[in-house]
N, C-alpha and C. Protein backbone atom coordinates (compact mmCIF):
# COMPACT_ATOMS: atom_id res chain seq x y z
N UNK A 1 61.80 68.27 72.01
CA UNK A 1 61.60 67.21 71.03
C UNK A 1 61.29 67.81 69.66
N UNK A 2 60.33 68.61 69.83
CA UNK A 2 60.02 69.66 68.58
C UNK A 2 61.44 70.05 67.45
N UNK A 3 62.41 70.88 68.38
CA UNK A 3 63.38 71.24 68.31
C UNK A 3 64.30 70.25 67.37
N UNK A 4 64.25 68.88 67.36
CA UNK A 4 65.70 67.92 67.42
C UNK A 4 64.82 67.50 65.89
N UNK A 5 63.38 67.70 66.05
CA UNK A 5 62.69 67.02 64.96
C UNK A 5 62.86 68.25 63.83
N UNK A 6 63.03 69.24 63.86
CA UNK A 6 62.76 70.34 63.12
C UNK A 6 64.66 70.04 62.25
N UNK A 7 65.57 70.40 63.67
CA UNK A 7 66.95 70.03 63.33
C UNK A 7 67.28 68.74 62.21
N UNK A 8 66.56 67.62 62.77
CA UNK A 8 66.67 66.71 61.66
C UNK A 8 66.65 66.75 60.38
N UNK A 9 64.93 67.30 60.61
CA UNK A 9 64.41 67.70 59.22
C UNK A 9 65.55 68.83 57.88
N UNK A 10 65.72 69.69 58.72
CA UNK A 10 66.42 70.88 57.79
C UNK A 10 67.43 70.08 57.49
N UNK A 11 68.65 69.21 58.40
CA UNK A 11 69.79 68.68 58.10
C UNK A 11 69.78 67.63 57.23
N UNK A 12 68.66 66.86 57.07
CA UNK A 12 68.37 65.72 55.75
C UNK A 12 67.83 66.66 54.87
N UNK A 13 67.41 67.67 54.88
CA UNK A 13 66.89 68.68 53.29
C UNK A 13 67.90 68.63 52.34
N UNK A 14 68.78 69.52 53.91
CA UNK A 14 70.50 69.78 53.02
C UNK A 14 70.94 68.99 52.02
N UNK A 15 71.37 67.77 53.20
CA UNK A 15 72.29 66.34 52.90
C UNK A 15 71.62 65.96 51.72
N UNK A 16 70.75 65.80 51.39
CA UNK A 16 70.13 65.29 50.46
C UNK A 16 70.19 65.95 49.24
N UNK A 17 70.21 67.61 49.04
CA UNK A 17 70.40 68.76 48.21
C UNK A 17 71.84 68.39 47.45
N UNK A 18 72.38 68.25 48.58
CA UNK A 18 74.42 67.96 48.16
C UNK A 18 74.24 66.86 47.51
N UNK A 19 73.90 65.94 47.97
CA UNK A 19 73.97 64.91 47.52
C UNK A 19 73.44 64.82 45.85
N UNK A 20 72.32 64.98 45.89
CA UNK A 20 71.66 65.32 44.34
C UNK A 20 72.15 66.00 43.36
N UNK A 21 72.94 67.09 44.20
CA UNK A 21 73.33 68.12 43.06
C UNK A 21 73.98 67.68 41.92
N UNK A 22 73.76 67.56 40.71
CA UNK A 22 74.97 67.04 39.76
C UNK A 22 75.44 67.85 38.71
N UNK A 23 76.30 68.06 37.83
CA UNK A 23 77.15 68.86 37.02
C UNK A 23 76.00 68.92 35.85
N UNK A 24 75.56 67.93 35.38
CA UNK A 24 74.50 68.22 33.99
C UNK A 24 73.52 67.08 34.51
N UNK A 25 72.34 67.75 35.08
CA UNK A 25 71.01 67.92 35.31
C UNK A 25 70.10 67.90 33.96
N UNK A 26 70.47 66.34 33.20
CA UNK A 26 69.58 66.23 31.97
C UNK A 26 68.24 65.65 32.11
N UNK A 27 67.92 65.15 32.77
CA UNK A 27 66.47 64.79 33.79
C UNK A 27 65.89 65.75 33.95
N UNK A 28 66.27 67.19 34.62
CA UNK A 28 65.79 67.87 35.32
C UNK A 28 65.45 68.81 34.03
N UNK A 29 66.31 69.54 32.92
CA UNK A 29 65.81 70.36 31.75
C UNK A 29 64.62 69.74 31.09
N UNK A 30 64.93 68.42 31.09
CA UNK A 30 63.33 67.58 30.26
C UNK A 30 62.51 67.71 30.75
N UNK A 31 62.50 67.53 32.12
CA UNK A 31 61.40 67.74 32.95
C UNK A 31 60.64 69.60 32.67
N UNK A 32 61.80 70.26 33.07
CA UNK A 32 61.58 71.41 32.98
C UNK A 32 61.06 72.24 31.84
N UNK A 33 61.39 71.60 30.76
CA UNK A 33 60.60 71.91 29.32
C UNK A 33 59.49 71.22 29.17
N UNK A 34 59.04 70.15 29.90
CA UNK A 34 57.97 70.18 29.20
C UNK A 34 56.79 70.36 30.55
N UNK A 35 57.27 71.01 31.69
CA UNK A 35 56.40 71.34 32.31
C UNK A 35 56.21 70.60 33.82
N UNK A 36 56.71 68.81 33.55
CA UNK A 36 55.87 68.01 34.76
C UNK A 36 56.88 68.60 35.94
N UNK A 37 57.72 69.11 36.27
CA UNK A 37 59.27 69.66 37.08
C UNK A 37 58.09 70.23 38.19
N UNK A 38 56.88 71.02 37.91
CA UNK A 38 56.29 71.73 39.30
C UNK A 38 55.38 70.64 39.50
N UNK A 39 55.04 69.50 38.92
CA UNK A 39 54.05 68.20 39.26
C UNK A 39 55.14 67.70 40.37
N UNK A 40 56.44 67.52 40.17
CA UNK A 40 57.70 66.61 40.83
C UNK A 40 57.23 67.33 41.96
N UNK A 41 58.05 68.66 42.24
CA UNK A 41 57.81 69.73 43.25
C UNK A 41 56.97 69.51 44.15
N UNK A 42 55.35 69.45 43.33
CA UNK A 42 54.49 69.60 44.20
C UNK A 42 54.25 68.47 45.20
N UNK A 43 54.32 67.44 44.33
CA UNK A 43 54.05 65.81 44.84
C UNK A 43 55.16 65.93 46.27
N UNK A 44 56.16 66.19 46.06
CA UNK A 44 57.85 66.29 46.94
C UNK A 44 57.02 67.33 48.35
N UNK A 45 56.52 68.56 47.95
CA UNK A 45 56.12 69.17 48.70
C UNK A 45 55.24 68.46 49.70
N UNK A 46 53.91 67.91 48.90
CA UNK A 46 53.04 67.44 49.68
C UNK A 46 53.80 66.69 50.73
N UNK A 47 54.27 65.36 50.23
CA UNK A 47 54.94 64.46 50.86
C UNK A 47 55.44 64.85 52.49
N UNK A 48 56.41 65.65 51.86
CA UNK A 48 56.90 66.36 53.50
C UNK A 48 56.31 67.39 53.95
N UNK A 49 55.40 67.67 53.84
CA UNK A 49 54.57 69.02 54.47
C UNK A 49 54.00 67.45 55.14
N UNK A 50 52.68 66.82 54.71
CA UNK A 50 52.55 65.50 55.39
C UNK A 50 53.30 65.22 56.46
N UNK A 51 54.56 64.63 56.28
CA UNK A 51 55.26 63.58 57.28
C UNK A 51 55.86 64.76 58.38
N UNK A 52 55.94 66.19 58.28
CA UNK A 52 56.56 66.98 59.03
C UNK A 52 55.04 67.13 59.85
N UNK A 53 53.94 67.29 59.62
CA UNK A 53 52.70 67.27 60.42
C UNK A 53 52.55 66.03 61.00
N UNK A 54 52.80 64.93 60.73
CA UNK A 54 52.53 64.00 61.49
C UNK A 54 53.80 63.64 62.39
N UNK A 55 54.84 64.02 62.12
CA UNK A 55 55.71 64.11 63.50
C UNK A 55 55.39 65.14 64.21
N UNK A 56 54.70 66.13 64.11
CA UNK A 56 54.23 67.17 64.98
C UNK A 56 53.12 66.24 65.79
N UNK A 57 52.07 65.85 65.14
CA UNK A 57 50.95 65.57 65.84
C UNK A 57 51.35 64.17 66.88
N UNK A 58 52.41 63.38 66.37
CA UNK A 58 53.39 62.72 66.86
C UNK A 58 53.51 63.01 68.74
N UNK A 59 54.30 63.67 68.16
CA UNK A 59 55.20 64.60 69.22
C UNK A 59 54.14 65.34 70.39
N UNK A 60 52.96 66.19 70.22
CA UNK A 60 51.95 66.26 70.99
C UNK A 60 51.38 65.07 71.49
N UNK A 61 51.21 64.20 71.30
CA UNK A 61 50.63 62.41 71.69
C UNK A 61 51.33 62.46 72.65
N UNK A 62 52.96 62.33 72.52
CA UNK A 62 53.58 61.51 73.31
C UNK A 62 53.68 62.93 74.14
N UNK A 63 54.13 64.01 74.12
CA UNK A 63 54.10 64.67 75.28
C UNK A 63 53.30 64.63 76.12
N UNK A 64 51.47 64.94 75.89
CA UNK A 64 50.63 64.97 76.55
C UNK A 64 50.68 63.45 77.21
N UNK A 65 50.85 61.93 76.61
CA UNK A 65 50.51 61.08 77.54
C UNK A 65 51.95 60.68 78.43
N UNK A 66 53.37 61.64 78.26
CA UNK A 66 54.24 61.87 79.44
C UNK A 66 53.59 62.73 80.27
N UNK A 67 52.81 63.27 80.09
CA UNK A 67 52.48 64.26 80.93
C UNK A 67 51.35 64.16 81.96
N UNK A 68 50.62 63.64 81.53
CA UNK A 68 49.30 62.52 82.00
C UNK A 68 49.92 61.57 82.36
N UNK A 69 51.62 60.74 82.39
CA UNK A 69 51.80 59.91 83.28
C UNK A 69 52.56 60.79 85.16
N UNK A 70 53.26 61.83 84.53
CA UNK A 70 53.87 61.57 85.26
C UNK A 70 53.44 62.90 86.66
N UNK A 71 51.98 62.90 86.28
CA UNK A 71 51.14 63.40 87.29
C UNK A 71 50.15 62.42 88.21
């Protein structure tokens, strides 16, 4: 389960990378000059560092109470 959740994860990073990418990134230089670009980052970071721990802690729940059932 770990496994398929991790797979997910990296394969929507991607998809999402492609997707965004665009030819002139004028959002992104403004941002980048005046600094808030590692505020974006960080906020983006938190976010999924978050939701990737709570499908972990997720994922231990439900294993342990398959596991506690099917003893």
């Amino acid at each position: 389960m770990l496994k398929r959740v991790i797979s997910c994860f990296i394969f929507s990073v991607f998809f999402v990378s492609q997707i965004t990418a665009q030819e002139d990134p004028q959002m992104a230089e403004a941002l980048r000059e005046s600094g808030k670009i590692y505020v974006v980052v960080l906020c983006l970071l938190i976010i999924f560092v978050g939701l990737f721990s709570y499908l972990i802690v997720l994922d231990r729940k439900f294993s342990k109470k398959i596991k506690d059932k099917n003893e």
